[in-house]
PDB file of N, CA and C in Angstrom:
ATOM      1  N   UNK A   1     -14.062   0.775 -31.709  1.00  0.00           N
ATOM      2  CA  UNK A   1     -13.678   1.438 -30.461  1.00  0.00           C
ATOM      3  C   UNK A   1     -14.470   0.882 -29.289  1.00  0.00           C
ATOM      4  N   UNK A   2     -14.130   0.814 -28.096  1.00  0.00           N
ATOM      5  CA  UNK A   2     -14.555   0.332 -26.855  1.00  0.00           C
ATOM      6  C   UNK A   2     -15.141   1.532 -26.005  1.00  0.00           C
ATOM      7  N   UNK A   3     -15.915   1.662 -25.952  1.00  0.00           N
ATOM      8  CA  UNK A   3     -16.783   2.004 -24.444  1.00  0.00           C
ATOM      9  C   UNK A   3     -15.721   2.413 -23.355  1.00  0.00           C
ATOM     10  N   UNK A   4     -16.066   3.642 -22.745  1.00  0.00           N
ATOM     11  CA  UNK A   4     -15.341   3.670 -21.805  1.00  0.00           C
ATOM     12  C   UNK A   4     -14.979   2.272 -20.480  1.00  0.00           C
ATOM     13  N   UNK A   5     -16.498   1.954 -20.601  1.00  0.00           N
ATOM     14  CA  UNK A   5     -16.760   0.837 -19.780  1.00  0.00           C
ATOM     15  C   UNK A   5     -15.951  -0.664 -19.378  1.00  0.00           C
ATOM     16  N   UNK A   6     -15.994  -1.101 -21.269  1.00  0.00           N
ATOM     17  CA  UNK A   6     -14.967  -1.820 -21.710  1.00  0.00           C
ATOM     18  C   UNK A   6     -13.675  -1.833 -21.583  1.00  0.00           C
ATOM     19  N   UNK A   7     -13.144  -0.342 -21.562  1.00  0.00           N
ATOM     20  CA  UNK A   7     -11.889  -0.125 -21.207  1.00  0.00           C
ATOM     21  C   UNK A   7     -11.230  -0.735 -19.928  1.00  0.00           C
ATOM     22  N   UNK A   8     -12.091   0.378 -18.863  1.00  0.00           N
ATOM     23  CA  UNK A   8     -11.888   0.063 -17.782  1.00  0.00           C
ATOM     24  C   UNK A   8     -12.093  -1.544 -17.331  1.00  0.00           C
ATOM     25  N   UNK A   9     -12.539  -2.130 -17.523  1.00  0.00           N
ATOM     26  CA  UNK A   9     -12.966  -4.314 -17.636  1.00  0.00           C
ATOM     27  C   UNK A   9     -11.595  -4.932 -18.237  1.00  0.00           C
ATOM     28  N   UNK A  10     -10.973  -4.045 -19.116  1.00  0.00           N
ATOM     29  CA  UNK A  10     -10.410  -4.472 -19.837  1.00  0.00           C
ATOM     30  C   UNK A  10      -8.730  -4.508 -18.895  1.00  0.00           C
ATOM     31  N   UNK A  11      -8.908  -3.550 -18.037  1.00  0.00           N
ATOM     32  CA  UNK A  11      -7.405  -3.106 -17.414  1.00  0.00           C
ATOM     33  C   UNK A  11      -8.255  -4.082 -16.102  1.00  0.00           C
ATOM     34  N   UNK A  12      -8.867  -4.022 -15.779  1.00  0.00           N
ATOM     35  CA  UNK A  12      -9.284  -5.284 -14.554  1.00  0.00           C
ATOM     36  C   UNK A  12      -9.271  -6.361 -14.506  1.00  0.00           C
ATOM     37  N   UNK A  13      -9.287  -6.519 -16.038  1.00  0.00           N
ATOM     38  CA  UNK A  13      -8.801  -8.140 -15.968  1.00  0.00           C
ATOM     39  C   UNK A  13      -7.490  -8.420 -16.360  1.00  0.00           C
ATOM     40  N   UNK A  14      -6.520  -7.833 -17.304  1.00  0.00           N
ATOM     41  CA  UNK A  14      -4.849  -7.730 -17.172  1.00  0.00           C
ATOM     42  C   UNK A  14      -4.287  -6.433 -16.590  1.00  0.00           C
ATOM     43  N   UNK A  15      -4.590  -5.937 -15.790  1.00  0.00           N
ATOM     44  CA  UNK A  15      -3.504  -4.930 -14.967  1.00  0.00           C
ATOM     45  C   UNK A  15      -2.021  -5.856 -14.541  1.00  0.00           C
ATOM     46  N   UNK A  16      -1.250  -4.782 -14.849  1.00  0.00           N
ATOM     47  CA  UNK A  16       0.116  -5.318 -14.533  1.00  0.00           C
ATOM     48  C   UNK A  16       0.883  -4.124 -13.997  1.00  0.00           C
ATOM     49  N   UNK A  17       1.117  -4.092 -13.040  1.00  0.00           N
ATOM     50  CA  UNK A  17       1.643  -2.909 -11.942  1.00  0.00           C
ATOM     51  C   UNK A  17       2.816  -2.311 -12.853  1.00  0.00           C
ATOM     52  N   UNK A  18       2.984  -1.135 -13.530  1.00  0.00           N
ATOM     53  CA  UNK A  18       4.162  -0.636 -13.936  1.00  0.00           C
ATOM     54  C   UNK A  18       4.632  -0.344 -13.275  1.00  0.00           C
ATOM     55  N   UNK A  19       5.969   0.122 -14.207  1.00  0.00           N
ATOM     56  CA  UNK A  19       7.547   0.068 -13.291  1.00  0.00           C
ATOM     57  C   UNK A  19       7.707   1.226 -12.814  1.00  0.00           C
ATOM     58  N   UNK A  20       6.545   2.068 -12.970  1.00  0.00           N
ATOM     59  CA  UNK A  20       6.533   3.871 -12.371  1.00  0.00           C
ATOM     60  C   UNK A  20       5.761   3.556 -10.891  1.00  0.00           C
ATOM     61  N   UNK A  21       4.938   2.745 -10.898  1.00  0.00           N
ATOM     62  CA  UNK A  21       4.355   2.699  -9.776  1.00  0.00           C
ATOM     63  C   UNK A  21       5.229   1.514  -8.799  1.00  0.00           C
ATOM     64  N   UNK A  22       5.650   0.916  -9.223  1.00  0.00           N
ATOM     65  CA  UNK A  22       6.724  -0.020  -8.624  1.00  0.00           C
ATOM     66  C   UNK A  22       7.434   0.994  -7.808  1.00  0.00           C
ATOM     67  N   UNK A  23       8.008   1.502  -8.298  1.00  0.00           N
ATOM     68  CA  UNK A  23       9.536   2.491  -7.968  1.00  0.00           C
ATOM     69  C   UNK A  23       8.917   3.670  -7.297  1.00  0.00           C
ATOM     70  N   UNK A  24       7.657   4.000  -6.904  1.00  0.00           N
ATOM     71  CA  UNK A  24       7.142   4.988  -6.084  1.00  0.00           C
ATOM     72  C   UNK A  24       6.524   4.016  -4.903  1.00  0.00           C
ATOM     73  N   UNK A  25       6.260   2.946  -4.939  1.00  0.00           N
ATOM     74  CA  UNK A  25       6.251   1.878  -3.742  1.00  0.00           C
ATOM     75  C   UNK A  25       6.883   1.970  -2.849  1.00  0.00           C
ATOM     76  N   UNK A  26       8.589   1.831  -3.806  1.00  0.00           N
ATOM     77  CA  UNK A  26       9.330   1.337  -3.171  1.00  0.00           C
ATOM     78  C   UNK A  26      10.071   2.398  -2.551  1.00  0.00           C
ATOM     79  N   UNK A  27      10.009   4.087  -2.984  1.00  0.00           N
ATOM     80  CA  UNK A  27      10.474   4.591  -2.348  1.00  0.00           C
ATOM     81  C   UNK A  27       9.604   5.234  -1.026  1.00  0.00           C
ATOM     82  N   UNK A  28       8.224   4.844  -0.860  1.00  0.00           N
ATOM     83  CA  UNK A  28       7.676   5.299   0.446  1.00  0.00           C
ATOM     84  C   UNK A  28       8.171   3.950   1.473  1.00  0.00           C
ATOM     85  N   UNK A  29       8.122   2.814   0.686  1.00  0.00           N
ATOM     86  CA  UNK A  29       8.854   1.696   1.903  1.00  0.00           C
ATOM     87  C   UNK A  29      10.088   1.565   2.408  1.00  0.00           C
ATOM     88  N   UNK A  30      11.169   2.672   1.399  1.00  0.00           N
ATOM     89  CA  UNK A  30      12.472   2.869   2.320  1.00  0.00           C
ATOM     90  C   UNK A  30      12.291   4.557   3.153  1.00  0.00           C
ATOM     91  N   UNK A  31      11.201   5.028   3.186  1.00  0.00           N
ATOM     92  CA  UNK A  31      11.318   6.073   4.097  1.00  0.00           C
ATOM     93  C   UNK A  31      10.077   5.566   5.186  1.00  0.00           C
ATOM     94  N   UNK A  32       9.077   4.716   5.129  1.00  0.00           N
ATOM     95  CA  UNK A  32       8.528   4.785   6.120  1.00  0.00           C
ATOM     96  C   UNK A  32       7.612   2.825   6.028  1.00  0.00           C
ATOM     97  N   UNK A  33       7.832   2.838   7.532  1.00  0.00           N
ATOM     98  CA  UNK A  33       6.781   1.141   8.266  1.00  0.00           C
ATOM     99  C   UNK A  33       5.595   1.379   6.801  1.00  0.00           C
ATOM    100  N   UNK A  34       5.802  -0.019   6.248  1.00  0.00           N
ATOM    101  CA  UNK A  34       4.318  -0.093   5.892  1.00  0.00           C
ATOM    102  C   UNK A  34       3.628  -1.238   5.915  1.00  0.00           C
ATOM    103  N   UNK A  35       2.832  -1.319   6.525  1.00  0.00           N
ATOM    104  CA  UNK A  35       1.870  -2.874   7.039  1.00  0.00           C
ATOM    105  C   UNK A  35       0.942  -2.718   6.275  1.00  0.00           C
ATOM    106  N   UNK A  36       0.528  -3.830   5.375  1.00  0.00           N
ATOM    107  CA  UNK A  36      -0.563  -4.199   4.346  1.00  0.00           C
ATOM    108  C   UNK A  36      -1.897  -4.958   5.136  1.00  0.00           C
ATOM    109  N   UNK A  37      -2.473  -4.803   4.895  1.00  0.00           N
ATOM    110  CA  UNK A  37      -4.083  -5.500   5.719  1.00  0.00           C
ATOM    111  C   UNK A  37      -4.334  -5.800   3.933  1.00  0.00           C
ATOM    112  N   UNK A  38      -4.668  -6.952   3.745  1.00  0.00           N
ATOM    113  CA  UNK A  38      -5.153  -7.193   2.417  1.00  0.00           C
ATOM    114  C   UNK A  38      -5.682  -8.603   2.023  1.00  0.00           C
ATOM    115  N   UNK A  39      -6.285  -8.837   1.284  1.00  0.00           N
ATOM    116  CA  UNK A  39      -6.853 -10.373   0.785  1.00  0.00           C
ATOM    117  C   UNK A  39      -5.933 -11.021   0.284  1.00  0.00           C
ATOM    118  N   UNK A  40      -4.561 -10.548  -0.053  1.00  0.00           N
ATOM    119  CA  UNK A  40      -3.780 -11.222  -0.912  1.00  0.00           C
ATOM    120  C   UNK A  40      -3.276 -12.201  -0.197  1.00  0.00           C
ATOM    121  N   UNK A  41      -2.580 -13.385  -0.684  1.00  0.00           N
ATOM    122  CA  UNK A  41      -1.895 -14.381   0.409  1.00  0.00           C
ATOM    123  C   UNK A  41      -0.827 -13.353   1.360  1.00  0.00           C
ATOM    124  N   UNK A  42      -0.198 -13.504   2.366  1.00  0.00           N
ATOM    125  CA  UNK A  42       0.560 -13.438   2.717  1.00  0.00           C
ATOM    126  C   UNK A  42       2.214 -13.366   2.139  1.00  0.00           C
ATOM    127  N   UNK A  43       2.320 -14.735   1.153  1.00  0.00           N
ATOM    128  CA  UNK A  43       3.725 -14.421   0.901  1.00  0.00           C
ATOM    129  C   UNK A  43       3.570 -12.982  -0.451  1.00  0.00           C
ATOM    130  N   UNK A  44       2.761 -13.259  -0.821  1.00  0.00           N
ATOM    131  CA  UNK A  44       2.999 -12.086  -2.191  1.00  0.00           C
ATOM    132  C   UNK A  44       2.878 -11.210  -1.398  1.00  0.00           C
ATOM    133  N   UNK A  45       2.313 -10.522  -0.418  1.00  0.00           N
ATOM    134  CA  UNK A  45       2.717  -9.110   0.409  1.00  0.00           C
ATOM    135  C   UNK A  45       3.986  -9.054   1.139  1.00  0.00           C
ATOM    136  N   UNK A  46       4.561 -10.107   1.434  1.00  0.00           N
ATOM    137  CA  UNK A  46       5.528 -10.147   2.073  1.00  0.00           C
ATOM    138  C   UNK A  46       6.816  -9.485   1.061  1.00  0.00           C
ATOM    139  N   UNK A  47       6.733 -10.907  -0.117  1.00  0.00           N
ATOM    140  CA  UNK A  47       7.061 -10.257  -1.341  1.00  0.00           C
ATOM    141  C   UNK A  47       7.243  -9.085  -2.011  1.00  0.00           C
ATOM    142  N   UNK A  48       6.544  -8.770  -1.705  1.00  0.00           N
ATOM    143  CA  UNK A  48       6.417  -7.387  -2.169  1.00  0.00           C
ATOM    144  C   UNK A  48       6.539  -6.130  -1.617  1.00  0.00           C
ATOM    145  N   UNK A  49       7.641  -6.502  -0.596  1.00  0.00           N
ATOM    146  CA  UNK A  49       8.439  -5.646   0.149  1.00  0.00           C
ATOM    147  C   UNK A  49       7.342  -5.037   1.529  1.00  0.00           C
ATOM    148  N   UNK A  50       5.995  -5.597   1.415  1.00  0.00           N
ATOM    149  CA  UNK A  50       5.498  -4.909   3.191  1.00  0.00           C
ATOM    150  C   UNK A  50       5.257  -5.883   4.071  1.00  0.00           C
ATOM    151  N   UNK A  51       4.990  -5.419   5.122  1.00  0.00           N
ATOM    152  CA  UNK A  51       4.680  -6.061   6.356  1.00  0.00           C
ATOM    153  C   UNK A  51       3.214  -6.705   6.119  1.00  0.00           C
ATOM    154  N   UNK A  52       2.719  -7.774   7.108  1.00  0.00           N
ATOM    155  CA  UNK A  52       1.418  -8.403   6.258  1.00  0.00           C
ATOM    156  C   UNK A  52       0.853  -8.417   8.228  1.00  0.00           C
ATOM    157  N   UNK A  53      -0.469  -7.591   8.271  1.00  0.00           N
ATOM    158  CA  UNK A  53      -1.182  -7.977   9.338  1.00  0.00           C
ATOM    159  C   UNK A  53      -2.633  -8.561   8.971  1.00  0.00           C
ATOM    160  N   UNK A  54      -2.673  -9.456   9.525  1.00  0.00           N
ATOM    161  CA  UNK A  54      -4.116  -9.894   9.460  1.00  0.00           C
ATOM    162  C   UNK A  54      -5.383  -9.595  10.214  1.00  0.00           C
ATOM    163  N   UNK A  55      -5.514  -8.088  10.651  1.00  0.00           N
ATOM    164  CA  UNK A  55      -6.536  -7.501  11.370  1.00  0.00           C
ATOM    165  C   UNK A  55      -5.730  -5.449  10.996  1.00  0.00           C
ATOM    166  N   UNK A  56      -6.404  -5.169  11.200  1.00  0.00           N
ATOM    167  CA  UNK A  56      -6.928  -3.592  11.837  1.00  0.00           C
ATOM    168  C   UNK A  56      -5.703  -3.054  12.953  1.00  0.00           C
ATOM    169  N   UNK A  57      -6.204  -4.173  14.153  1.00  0.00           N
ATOM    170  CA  UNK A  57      -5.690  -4.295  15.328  1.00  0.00           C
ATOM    171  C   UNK A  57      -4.557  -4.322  15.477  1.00  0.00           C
ATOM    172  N   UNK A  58      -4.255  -5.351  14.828  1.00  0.00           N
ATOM    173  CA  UNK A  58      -2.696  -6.463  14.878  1.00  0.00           C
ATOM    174  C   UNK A  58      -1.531  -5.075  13.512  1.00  0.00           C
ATOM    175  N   UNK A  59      -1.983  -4.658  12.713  1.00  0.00           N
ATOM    176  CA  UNK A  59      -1.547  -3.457  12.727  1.00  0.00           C
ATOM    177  C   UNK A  59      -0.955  -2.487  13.106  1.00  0.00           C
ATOM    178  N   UNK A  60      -2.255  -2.069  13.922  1.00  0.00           N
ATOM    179  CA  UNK A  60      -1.452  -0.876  15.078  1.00  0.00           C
ATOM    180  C   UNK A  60      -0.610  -1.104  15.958  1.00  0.00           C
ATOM    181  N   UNK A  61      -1.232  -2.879  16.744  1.00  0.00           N
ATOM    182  CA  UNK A  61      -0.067  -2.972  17.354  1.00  0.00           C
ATOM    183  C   UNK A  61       1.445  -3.183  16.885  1.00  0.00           C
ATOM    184  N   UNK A  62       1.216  -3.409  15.872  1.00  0.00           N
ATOM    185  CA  UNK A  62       3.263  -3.994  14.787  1.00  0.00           C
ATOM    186  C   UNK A  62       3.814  -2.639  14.676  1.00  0.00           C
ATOM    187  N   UNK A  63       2.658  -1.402  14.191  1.00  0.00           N
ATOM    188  CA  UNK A  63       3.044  -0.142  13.926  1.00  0.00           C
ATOM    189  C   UNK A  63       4.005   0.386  16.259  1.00  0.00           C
ATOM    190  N   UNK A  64       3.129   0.038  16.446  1.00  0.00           N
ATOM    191  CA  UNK A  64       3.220   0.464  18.077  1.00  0.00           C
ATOM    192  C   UNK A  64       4.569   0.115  18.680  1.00  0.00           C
ATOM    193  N   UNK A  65       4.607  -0.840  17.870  1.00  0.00           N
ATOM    194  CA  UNK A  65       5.497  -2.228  18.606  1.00  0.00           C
ATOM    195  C   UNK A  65       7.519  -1.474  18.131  1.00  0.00           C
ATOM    196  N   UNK A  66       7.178  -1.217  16.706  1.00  0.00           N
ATOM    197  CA  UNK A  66       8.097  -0.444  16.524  1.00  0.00           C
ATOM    198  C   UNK A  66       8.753   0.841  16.090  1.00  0.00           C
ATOM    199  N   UNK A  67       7.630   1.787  16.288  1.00  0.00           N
ATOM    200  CA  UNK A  67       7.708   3.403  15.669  1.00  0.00           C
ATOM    201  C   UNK A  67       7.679   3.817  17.643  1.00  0.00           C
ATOM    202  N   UNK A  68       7.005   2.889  18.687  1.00  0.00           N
ATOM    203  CA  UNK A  68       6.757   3.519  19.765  1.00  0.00           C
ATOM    204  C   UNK A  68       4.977   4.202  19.973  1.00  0.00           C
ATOM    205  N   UNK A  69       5.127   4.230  21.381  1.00  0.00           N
ATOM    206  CA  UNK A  69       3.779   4.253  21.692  1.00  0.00           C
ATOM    207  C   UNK A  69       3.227   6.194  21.331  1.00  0.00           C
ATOM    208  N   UNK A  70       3.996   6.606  20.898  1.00  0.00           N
ATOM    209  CA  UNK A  70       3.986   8.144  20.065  1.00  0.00           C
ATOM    210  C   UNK A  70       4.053   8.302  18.573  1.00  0.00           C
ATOM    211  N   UNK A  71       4.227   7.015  18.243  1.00  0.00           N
ATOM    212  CA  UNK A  71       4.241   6.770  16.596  1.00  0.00           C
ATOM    213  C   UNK A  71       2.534   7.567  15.651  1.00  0.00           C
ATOM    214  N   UNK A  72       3.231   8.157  14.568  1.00  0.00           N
ATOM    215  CA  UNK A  72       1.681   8.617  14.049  1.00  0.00           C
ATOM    216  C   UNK A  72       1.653   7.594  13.078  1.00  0.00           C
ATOM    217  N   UNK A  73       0.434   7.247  12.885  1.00  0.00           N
ATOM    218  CA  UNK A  73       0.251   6.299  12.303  1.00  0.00           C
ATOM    219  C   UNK A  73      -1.324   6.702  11.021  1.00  0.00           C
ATOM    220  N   UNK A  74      -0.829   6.512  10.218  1.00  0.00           N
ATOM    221  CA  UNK A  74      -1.636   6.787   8.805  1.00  0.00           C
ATOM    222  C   UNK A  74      -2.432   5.566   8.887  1.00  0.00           C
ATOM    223  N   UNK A  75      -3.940   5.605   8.352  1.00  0.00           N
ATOM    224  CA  UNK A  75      -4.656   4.250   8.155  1.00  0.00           C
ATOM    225  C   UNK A  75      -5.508   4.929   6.517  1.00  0.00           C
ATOM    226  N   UNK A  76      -4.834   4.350   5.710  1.00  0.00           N
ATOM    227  CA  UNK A  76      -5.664   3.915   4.130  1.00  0.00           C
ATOM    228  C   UNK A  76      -6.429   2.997   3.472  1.00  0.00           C
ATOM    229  N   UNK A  77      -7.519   3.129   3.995  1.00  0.00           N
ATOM    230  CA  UNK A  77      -8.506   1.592   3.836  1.00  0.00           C
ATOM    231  C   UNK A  77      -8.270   2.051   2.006  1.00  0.00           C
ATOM    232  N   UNK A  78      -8.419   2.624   1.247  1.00  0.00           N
ATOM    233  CA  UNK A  78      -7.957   2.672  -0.300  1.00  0.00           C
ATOM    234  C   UNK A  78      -7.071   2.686  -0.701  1.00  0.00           C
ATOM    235  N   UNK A  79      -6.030   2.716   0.190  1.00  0.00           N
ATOM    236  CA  UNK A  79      -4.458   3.296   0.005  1.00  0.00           C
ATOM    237  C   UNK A  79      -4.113   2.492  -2.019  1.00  0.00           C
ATOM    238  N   UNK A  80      -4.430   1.454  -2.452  1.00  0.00           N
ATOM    239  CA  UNK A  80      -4.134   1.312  -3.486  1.00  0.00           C
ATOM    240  C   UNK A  80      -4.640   2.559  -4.220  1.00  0.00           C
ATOM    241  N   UNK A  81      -5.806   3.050  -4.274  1.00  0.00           N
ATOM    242  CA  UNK A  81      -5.790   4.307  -5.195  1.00  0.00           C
ATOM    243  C   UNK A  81      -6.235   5.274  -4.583  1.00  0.00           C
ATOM    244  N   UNK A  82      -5.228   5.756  -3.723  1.00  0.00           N
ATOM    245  CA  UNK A  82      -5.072   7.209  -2.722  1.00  0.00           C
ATOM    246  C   UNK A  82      -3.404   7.382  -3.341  1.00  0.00           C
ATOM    247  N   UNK A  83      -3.047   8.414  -2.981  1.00  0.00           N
ATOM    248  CA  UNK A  83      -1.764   9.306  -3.242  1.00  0.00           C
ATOM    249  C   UNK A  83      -1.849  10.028  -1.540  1.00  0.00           C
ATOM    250  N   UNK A  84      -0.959   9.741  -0.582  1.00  0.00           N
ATOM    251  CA  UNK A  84      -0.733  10.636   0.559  1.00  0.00           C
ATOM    252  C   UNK A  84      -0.119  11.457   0.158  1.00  0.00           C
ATOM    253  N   UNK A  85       0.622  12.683   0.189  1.00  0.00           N
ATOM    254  CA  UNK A  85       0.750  13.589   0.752  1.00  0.00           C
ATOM    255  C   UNK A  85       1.406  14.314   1.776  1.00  0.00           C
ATOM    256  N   UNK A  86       2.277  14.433   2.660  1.00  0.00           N
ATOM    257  CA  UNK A  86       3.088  14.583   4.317  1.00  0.00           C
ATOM    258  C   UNK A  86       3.855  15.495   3.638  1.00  0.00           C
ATOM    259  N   UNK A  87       3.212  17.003   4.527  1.00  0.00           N
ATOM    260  CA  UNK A  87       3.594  17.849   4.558  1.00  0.00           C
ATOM    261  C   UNK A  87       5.114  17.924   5.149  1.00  0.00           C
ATOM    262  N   UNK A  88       6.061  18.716   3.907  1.00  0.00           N
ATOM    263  CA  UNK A  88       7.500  18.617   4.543  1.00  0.00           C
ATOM    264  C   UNK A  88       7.891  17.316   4.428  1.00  0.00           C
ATOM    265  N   UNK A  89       7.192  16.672   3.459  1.00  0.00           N
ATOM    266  CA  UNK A  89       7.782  15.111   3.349  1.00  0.00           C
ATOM    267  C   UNK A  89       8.304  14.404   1.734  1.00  0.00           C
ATOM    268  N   UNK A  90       7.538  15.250   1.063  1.00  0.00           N
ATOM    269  CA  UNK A  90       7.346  15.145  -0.357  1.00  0.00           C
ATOM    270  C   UNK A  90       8.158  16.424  -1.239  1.00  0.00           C
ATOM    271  N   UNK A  91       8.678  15.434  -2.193  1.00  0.00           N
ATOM    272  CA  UNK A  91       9.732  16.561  -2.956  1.00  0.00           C
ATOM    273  C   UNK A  91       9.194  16.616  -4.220  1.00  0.00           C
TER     274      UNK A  91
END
């Protein structure tokens, strides 16, 4: 048996995004803008169905640019392992 420790090393070095978390991706990206800030190249975020900013900044402004200068705008520096939440939004 493995160590909790081991375990967890063990999913860090082959994680492979299941098809449950796929399909909950994809349904917050057909209800709402989502711009990725991330280390990954560019085309694999693109790929992967979000918007790709390369700053903080450049972000808000893409968010600004098309939700409007009244747009609310969510910022998830963990968002990979956060779960939002939007009240009256979630079924």
């Amino acid at each position: 048996d493995k160590t909790p420790g081991e375990r967890v090393e063990a999913i860090r070095r082959k994680f492979i995004l299941g098809g449950h978390k796929a399909a909950a991706i994809g349904q917050v990206q057909e209800m709402y803008q989502v711009i990725l800030l991330s280390d990954m190249p560019k085309d694999i975020v693109l790929a992967s169905g979000f918007e790709y900013a390369q700053s903080p900044e450049k972000a808000l402004e893409m968010a600004l640019d098309k939700q409007g200068d009244d747009a609310q705008v969510i910022v998830m520096p963990s968002a990979g392992s956060t779960l939002p939440l939007i009240q009256g939004k979630n079924k």
